[in-house]
PDBML (XML) file of the C-alpha atoms, coordinates in Angstrom:
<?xml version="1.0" encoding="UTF-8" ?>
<PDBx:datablock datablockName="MODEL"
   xmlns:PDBx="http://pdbml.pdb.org/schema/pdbx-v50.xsd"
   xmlns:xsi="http://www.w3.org/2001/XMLSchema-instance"
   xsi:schemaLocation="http://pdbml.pdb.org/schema/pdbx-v50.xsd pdbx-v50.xsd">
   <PDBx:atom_siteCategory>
      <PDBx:atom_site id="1">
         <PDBx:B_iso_or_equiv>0.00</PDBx:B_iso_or_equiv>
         <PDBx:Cartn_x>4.825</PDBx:Cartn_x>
         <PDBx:Cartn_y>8.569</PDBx:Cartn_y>
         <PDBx:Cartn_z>-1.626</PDBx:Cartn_z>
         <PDBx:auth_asym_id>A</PDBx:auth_asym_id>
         <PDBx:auth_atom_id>CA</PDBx:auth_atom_id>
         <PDBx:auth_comp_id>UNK</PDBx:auth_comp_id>
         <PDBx:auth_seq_id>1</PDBx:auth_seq_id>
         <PDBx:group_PDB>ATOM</PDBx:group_PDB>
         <PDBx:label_alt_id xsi:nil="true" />
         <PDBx:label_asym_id>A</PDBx:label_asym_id>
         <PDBx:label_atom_id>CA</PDBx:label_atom_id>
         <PDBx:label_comp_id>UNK</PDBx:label_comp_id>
         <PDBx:label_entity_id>1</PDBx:label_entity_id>
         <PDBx:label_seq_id>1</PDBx:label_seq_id>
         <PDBx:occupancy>1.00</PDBx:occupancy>
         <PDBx:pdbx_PDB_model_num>1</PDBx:pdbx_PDB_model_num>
         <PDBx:type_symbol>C</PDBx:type_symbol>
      </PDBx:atom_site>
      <PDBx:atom_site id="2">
         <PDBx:B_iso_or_equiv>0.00</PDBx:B_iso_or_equiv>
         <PDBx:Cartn_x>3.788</PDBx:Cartn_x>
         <PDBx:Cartn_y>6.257</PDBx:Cartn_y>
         <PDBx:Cartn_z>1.085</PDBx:Cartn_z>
         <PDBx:auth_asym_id>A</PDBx:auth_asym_id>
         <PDBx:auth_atom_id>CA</PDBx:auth_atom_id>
         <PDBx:auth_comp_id>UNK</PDBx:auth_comp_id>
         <PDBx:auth_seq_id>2</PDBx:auth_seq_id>
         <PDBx:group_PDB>ATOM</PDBx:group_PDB>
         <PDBx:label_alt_id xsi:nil="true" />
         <PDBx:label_asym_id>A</PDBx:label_asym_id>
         <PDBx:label_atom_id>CA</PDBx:label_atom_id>
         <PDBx:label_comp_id>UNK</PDBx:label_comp_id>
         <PDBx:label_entity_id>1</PDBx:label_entity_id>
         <PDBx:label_seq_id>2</PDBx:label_seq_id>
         <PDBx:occupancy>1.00</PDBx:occupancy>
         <PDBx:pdbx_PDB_model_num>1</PDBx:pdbx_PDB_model_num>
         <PDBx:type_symbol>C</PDBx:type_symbol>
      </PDBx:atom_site>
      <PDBx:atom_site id="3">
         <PDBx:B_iso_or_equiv>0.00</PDBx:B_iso_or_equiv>
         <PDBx:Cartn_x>4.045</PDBx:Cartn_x>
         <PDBx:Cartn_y>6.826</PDBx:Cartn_y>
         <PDBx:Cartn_z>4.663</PDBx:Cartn_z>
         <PDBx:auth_asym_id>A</PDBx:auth_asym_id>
         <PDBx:auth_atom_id>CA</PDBx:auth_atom_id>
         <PDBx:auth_comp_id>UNK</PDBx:auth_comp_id>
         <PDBx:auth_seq_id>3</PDBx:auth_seq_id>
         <PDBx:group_PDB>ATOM</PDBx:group_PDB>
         <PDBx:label_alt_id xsi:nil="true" />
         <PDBx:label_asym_id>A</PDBx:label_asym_id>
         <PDBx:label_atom_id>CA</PDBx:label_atom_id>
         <PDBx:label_comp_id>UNK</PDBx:label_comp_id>
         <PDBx:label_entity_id>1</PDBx:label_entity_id>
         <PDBx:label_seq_id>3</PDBx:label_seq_id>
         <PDBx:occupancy>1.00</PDBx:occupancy>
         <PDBx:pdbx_PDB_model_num>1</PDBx:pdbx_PDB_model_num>
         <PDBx:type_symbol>C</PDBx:type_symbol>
      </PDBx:atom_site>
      <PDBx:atom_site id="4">
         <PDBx:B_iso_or_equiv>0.00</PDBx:B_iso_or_equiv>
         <PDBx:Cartn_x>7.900</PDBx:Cartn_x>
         <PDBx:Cartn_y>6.056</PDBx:Cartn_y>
         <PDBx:Cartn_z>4.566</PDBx:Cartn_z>
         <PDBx:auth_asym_id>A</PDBx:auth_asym_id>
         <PDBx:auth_atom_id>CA</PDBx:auth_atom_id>
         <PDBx:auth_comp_id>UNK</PDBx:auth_comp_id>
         <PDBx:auth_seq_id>4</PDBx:auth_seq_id>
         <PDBx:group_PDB>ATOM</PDBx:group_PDB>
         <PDBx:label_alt_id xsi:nil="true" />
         <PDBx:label_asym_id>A</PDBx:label_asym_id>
         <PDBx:label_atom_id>CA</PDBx:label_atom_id>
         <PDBx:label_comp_id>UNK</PDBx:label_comp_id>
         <PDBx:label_entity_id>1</PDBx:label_entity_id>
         <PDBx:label_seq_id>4</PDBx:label_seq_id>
         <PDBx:occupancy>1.00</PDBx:occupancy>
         <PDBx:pdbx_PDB_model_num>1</PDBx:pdbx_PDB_model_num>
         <PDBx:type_symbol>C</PDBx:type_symbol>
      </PDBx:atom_site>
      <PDBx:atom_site id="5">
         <PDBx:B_iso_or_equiv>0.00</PDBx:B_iso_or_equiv>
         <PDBx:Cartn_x>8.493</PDBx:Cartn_x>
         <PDBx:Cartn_y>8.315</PDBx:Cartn_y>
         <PDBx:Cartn_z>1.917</PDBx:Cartn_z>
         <PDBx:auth_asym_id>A</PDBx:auth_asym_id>
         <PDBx:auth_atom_id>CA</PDBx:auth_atom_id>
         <PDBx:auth_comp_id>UNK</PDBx:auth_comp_id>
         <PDBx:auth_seq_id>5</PDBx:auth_seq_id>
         <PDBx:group_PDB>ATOM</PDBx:group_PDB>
         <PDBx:label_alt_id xsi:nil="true" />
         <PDBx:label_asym_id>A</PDBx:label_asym_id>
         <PDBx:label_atom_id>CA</PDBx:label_atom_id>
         <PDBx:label_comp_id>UNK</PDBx:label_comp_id>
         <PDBx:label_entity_id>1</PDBx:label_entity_id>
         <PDBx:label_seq_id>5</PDBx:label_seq_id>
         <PDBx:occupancy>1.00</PDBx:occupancy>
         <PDBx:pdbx_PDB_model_num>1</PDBx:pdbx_PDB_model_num>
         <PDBx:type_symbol>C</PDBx:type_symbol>
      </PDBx:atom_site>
      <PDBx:atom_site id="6">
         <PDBx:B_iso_or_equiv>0.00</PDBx:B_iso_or_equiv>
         <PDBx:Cartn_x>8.961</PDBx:Cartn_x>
         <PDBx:Cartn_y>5.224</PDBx:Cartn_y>
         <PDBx:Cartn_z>-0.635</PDBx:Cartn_z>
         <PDBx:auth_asym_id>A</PDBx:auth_asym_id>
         <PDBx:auth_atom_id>CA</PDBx:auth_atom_id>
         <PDBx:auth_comp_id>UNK</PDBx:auth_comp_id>
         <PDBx:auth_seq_id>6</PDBx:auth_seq_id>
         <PDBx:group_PDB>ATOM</PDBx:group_PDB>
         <PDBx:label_alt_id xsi:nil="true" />
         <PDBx:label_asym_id>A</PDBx:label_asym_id>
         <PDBx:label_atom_id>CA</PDBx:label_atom_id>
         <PDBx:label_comp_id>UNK</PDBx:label_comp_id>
         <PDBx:label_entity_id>1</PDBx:label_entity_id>
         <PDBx:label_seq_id>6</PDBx:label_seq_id>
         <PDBx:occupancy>1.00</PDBx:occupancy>
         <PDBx:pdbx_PDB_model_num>1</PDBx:pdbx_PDB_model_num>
         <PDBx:type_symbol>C</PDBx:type_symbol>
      </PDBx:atom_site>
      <PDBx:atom_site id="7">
         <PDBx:B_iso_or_equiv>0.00</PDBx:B_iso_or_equiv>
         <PDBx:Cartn_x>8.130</PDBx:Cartn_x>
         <PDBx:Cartn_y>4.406</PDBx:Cartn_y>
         <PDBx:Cartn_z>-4.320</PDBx:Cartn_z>
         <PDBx:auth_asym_id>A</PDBx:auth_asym_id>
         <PDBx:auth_atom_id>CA</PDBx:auth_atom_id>
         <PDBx:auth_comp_id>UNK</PDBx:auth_comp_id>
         <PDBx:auth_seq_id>7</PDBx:auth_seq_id>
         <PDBx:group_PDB>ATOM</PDBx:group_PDB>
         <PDBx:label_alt_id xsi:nil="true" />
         <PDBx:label_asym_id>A</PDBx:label_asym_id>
         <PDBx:label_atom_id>CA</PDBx:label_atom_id>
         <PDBx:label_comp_id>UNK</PDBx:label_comp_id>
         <PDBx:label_entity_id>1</PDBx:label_entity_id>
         <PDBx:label_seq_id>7</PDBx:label_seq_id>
         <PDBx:occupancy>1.00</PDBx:occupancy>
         <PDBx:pdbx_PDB_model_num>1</PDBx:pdbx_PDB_model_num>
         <PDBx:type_symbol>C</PDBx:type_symbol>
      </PDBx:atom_site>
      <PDBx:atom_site id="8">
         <PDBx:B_iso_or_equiv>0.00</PDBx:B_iso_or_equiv>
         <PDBx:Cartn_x>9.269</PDBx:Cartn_x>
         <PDBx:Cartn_y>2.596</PDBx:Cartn_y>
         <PDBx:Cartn_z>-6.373</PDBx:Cartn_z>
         <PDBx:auth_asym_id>A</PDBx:auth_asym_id>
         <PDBx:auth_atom_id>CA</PDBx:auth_atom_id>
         <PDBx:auth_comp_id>UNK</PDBx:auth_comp_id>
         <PDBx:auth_seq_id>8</PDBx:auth_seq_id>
         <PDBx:group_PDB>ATOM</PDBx:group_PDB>
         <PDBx:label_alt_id xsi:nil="true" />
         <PDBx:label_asym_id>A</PDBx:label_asym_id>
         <PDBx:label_atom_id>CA</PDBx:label_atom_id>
         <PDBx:label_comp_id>UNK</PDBx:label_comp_id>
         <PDBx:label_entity_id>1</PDBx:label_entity_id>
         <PDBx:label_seq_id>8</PDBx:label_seq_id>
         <PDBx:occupancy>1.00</PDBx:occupancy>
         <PDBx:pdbx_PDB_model_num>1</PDBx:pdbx_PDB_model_num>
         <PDBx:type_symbol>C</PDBx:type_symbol>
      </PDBx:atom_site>
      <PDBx:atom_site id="9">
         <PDBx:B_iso_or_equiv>0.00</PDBx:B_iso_or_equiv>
         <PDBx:Cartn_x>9.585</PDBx:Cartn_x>
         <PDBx:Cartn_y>2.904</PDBx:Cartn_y>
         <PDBx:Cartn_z>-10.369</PDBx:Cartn_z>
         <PDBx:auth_asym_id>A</PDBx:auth_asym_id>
         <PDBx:auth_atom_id>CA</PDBx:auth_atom_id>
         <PDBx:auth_comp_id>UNK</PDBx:auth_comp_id>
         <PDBx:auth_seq_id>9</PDBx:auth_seq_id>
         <PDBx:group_PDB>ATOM</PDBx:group_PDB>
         <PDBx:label_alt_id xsi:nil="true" />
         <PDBx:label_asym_id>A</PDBx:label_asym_id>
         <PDBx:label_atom_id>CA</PDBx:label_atom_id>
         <PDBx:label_comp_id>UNK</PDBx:label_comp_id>
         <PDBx:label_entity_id>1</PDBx:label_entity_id>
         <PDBx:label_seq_id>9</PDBx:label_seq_id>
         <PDBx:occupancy>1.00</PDBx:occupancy>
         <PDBx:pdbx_PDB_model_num>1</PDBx:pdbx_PDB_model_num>
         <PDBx:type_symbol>C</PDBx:type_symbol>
      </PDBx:atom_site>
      <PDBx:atom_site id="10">
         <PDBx:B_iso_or_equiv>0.00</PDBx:B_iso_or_equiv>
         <PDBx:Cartn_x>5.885</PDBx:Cartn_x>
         <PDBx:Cartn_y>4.858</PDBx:Cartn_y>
         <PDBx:Cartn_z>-10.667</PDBx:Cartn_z>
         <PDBx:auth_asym_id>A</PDBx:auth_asym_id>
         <PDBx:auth_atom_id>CA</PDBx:auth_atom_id>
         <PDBx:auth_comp_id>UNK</PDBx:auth_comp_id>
         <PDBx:auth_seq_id>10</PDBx:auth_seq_id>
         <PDBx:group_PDB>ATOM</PDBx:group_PDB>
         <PDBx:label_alt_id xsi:nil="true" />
         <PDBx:label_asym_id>A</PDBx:label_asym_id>
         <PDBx:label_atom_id>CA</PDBx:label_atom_id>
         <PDBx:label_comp_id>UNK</PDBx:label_comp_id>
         <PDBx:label_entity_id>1</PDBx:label_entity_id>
         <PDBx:label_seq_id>10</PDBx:label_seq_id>
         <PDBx:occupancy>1.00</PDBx:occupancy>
         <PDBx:pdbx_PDB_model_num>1</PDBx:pdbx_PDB_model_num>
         <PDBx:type_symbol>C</PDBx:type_symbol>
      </PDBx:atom_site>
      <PDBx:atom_site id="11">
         <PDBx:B_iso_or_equiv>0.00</PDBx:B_iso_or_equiv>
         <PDBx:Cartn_x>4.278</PDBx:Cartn_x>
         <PDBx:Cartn_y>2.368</PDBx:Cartn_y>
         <PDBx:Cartn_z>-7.823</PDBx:Cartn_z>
         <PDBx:auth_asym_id>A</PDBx:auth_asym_id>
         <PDBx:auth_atom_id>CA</PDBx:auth_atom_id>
         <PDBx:auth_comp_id>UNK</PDBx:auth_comp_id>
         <PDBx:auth_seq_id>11</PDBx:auth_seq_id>
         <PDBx:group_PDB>ATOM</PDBx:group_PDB>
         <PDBx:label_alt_id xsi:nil="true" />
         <PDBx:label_asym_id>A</PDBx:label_asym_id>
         <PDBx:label_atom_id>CA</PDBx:label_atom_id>
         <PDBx:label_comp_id>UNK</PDBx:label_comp_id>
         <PDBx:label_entity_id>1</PDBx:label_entity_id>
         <PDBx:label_seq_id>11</PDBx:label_seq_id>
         <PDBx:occupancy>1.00</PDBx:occupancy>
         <PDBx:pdbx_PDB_model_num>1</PDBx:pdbx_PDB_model_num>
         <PDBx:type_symbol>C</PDBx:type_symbol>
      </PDBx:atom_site>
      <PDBx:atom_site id="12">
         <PDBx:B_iso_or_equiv>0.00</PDBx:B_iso_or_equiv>
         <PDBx:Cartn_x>3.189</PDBx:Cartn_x>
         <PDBx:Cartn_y>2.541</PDBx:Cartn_y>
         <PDBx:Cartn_z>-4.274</PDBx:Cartn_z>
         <PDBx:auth_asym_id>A</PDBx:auth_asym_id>
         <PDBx:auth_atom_id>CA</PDBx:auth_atom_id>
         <PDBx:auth_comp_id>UNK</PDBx:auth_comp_id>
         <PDBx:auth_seq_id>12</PDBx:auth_seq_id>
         <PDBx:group_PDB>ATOM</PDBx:group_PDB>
         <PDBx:label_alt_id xsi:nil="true" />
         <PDBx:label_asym_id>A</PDBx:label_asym_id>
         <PDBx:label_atom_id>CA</PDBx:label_atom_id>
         <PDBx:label_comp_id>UNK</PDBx:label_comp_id>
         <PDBx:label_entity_id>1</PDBx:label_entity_id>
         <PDBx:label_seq_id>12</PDBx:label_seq_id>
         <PDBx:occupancy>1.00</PDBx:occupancy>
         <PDBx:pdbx_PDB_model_num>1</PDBx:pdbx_PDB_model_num>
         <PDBx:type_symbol>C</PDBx:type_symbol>
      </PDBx:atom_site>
      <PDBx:atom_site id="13">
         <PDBx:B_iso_or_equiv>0.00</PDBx:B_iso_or_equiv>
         <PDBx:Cartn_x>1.653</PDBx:Cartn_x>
         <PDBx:Cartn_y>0.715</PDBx:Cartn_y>
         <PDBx:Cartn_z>-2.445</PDBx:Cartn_z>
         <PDBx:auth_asym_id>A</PDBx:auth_asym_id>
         <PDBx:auth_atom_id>CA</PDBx:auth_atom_id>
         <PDBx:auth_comp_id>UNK</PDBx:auth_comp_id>
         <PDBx:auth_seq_id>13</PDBx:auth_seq_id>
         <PDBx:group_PDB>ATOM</PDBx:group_PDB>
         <PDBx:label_alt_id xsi:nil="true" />
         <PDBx:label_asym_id>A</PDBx:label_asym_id>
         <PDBx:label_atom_id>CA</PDBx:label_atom_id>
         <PDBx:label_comp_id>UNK</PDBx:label_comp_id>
         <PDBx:label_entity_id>1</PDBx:label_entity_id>
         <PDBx:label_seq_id>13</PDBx:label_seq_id>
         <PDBx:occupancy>1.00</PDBx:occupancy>
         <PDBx:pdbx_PDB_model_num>1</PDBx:pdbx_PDB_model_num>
         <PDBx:type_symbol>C</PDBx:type_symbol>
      </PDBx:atom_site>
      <PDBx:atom_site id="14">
         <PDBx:B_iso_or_equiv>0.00</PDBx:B_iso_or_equiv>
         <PDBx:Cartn_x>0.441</PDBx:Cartn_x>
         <PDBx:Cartn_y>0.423</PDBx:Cartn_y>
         <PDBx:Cartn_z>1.565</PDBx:Cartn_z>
         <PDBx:auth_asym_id>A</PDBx:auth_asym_id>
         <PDBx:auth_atom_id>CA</PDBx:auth_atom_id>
         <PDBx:auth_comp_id>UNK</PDBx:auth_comp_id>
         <PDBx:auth_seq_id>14</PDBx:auth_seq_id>
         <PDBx:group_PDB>ATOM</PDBx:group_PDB>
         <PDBx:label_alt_id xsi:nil="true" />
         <PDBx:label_asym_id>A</PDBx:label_asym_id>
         <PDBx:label_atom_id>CA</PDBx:label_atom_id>
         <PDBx:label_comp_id>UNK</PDBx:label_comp_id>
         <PDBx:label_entity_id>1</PDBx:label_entity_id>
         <PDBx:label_seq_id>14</PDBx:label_seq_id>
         <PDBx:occupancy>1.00</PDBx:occupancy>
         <PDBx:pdbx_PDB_model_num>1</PDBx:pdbx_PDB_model_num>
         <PDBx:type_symbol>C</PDBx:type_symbol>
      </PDBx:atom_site>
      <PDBx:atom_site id="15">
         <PDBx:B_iso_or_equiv>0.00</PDBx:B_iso_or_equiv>
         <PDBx:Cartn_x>-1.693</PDBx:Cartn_x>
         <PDBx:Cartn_y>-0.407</PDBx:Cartn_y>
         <PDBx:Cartn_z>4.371</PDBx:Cartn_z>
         <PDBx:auth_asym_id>A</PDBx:auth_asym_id>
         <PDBx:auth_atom_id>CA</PDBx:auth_atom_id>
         <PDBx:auth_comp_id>UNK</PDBx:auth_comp_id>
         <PDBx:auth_seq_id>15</PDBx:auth_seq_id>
         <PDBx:group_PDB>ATOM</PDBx:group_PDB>
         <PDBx:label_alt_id xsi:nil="true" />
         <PDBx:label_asym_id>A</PDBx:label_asym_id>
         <PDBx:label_atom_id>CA</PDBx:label_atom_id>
         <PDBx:label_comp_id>UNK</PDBx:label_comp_id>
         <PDBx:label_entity_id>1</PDBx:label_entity_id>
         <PDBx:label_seq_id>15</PDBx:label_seq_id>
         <PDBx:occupancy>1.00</PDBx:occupancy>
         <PDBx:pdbx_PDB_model_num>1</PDBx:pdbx_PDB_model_num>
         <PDBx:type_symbol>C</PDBx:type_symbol>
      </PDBx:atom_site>
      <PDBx:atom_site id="16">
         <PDBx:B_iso_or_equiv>0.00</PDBx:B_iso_or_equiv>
         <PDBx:Cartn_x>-2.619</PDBx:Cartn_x>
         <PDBx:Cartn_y>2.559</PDBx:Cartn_y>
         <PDBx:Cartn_z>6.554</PDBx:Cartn_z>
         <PDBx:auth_asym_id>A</PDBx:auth_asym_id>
         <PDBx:auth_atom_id>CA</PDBx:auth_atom_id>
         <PDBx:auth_comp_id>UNK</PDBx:auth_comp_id>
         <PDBx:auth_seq_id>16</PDBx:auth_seq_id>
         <PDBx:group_PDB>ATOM</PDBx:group_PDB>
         <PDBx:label_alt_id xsi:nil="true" />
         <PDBx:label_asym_id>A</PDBx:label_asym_id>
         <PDBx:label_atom_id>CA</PDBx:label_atom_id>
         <PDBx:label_comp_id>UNK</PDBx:label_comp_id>
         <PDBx:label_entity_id>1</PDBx:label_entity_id>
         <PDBx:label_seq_id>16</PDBx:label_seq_id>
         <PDBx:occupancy>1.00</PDBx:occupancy>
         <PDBx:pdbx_PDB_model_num>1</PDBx:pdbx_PDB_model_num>
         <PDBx:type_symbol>C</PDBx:type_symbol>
      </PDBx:atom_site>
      <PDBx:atom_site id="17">
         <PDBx:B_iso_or_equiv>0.00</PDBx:B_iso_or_equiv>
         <PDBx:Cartn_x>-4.311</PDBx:Cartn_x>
         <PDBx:Cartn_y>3.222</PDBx:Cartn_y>
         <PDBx:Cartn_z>9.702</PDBx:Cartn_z>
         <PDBx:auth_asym_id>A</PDBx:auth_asym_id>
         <PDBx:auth_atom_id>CA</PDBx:auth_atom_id>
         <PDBx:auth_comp_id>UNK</PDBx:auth_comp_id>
         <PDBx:auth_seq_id>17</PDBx:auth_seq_id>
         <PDBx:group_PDB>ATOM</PDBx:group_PDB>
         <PDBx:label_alt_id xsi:nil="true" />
         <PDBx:label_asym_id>A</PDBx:label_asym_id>
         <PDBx:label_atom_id>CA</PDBx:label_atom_id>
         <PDBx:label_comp_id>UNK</PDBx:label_comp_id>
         <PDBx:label_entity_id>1</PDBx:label_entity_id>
         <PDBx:label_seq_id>17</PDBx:label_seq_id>
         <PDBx:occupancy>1.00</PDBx:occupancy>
         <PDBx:pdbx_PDB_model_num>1</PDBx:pdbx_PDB_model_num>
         <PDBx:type_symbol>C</PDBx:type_symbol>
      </PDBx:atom_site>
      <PDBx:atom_site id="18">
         <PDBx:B_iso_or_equiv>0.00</PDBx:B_iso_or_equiv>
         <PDBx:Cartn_x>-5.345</PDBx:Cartn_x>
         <PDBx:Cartn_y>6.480</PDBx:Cartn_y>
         <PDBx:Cartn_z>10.207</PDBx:Cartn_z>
         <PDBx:auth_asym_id>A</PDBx:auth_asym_id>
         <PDBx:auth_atom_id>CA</PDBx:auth_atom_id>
         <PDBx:auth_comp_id>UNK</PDBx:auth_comp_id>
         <PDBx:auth_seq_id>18</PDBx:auth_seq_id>
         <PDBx:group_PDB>ATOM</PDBx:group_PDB>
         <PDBx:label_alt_id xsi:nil="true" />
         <PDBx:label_asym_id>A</PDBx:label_asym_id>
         <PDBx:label_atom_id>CA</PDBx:label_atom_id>
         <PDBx:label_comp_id>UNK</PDBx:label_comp_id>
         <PDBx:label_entity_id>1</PDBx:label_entity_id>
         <PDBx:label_seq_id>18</PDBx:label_seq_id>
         <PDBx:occupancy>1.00</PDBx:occupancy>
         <PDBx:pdbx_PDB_model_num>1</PDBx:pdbx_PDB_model_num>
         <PDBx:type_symbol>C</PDBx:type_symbol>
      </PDBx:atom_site>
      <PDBx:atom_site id="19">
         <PDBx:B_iso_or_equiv>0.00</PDBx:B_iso_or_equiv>
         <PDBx:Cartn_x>-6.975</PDBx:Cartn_x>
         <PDBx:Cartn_y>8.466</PDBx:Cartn_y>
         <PDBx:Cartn_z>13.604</PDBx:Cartn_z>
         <PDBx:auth_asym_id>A</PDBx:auth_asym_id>
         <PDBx:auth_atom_id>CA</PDBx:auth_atom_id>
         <PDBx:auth_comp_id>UNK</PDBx:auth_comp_id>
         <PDBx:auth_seq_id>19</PDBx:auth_seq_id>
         <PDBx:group_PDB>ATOM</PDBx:group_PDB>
         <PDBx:label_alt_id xsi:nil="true" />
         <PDBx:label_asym_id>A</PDBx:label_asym_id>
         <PDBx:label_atom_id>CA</PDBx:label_atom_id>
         <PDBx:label_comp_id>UNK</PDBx:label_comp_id>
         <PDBx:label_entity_id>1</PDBx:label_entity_id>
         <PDBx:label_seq_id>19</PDBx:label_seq_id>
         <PDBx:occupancy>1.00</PDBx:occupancy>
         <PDBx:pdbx_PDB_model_num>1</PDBx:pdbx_PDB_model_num>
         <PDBx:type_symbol>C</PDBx:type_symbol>
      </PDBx:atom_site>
      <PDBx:atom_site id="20">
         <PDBx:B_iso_or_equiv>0.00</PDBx:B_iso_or_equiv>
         <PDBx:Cartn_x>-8.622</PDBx:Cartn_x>
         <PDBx:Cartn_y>11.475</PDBx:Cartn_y>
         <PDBx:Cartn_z>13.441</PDBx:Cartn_z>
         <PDBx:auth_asym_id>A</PDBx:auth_asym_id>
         <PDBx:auth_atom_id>CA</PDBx:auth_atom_id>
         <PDBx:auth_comp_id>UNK</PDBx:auth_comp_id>
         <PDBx:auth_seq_id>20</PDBx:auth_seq_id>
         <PDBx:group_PDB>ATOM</PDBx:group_PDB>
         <PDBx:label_alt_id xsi:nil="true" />
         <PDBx:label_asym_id>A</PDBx:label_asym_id>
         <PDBx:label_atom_id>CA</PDBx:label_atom_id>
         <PDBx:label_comp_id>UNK</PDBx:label_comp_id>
         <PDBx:label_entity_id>1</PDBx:label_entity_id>
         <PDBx:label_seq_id>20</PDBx:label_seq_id>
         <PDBx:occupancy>1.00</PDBx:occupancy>
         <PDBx:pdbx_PDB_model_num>1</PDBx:pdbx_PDB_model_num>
         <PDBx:type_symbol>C</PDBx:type_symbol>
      </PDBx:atom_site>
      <PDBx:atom_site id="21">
         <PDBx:B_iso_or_equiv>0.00</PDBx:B_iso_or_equiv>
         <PDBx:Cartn_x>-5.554</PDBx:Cartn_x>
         <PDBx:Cartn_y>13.820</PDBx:Cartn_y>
         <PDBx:Cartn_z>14.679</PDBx:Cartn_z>
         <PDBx:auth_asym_id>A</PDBx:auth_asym_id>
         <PDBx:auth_atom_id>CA</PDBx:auth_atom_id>
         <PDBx:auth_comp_id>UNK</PDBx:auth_comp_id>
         <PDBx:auth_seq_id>21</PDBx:auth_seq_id>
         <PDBx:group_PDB>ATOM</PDBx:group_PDB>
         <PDBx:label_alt_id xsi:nil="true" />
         <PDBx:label_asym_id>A</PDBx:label_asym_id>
         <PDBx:label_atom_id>CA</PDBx:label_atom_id>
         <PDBx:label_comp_id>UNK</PDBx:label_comp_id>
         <PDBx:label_entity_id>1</PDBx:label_entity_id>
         <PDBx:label_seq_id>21</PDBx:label_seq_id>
         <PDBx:occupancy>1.00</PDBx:occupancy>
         <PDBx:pdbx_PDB_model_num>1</PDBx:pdbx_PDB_model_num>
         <PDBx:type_symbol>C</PDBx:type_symbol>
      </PDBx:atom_site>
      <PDBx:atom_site id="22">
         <PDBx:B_iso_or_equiv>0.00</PDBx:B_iso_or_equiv>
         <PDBx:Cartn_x>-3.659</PDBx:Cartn_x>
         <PDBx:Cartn_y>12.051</PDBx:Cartn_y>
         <PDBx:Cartn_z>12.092</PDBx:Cartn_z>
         <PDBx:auth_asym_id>A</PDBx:auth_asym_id>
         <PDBx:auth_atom_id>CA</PDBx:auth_atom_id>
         <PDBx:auth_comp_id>UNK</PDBx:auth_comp_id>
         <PDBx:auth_seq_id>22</PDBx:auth_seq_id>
         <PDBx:group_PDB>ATOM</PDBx:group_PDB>
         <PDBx:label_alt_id xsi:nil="true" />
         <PDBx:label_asym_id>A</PDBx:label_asym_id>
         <PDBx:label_atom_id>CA</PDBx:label_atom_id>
         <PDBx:label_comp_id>UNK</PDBx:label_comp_id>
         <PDBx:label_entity_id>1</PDBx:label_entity_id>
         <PDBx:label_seq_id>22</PDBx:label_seq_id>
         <PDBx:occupancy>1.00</PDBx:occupancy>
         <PDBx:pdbx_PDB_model_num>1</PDBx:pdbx_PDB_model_num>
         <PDBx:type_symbol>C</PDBx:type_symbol>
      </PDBx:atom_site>
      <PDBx:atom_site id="23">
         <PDBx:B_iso_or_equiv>0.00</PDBx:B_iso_or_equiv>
         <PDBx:Cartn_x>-2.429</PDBx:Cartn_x>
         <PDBx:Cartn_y>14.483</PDBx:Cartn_y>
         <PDBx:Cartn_z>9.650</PDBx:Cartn_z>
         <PDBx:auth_asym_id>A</PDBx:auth_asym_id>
         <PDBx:auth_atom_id>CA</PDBx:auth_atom_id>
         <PDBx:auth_comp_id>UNK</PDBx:auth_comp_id>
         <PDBx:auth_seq_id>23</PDBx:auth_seq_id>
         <PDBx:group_PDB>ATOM</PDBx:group_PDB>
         <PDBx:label_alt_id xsi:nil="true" />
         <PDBx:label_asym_id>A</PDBx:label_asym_id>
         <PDBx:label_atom_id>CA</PDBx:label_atom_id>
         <PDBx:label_comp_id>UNK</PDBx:label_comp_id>
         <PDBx:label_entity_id>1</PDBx:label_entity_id>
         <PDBx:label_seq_id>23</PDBx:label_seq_id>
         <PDBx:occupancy>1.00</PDBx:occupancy>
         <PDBx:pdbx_PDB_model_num>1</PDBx:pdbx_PDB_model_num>
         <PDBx:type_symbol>C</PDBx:type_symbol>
      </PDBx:atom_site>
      <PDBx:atom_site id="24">
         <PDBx:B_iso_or_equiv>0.00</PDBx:B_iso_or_equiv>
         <PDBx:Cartn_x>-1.352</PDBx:Cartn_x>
         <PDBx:Cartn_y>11.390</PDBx:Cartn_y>
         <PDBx:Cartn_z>6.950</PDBx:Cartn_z>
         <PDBx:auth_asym_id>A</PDBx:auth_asym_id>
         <PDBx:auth_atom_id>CA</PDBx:auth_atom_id>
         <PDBx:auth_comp_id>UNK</PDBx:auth_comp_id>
         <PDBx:auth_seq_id>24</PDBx:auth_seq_id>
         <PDBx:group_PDB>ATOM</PDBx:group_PDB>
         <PDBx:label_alt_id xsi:nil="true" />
         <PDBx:label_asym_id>A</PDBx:label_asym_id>
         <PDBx:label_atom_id>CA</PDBx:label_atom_id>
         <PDBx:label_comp_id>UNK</PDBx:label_comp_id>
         <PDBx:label_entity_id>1</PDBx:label_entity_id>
         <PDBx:label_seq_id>24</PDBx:label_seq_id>
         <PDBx:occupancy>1.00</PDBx:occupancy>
         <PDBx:pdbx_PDB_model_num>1</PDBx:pdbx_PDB_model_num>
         <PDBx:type_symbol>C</PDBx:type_symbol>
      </PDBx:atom_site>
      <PDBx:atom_site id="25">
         <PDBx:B_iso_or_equiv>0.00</PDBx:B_iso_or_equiv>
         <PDBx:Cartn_x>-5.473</PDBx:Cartn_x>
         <PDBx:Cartn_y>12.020</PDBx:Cartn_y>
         <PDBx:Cartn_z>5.562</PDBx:Cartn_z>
         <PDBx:auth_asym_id>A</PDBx:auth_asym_id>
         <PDBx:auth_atom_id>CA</PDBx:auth_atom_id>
         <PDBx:auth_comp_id>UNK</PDBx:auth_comp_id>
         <PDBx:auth_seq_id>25</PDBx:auth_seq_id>
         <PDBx:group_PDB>ATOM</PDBx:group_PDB>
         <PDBx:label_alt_id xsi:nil="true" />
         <PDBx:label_asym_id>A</PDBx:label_asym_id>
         <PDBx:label_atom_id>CA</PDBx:label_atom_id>
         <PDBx:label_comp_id>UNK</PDBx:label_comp_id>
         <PDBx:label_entity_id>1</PDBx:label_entity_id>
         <PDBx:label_seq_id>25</PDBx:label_seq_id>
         <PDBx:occupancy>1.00</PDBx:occupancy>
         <PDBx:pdbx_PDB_model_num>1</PDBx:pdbx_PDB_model_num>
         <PDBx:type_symbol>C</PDBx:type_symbol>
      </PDBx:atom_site>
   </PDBx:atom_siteCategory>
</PDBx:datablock>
């Protein structure tokens, strides 16, 4: 999954920025 919760067909793909109290990592 991405960050929205997407995928499509076995691929995902995104562009994240990420902070330290960010509990995405």
């Amino acid at each position: 999954l991405n960050d929205e919760g997407d995928t499509r067909d076995g691929l995902s793909v995104d562009y994240r920025e990420v902070a330290s109290n960010n509990v995405v990592l």
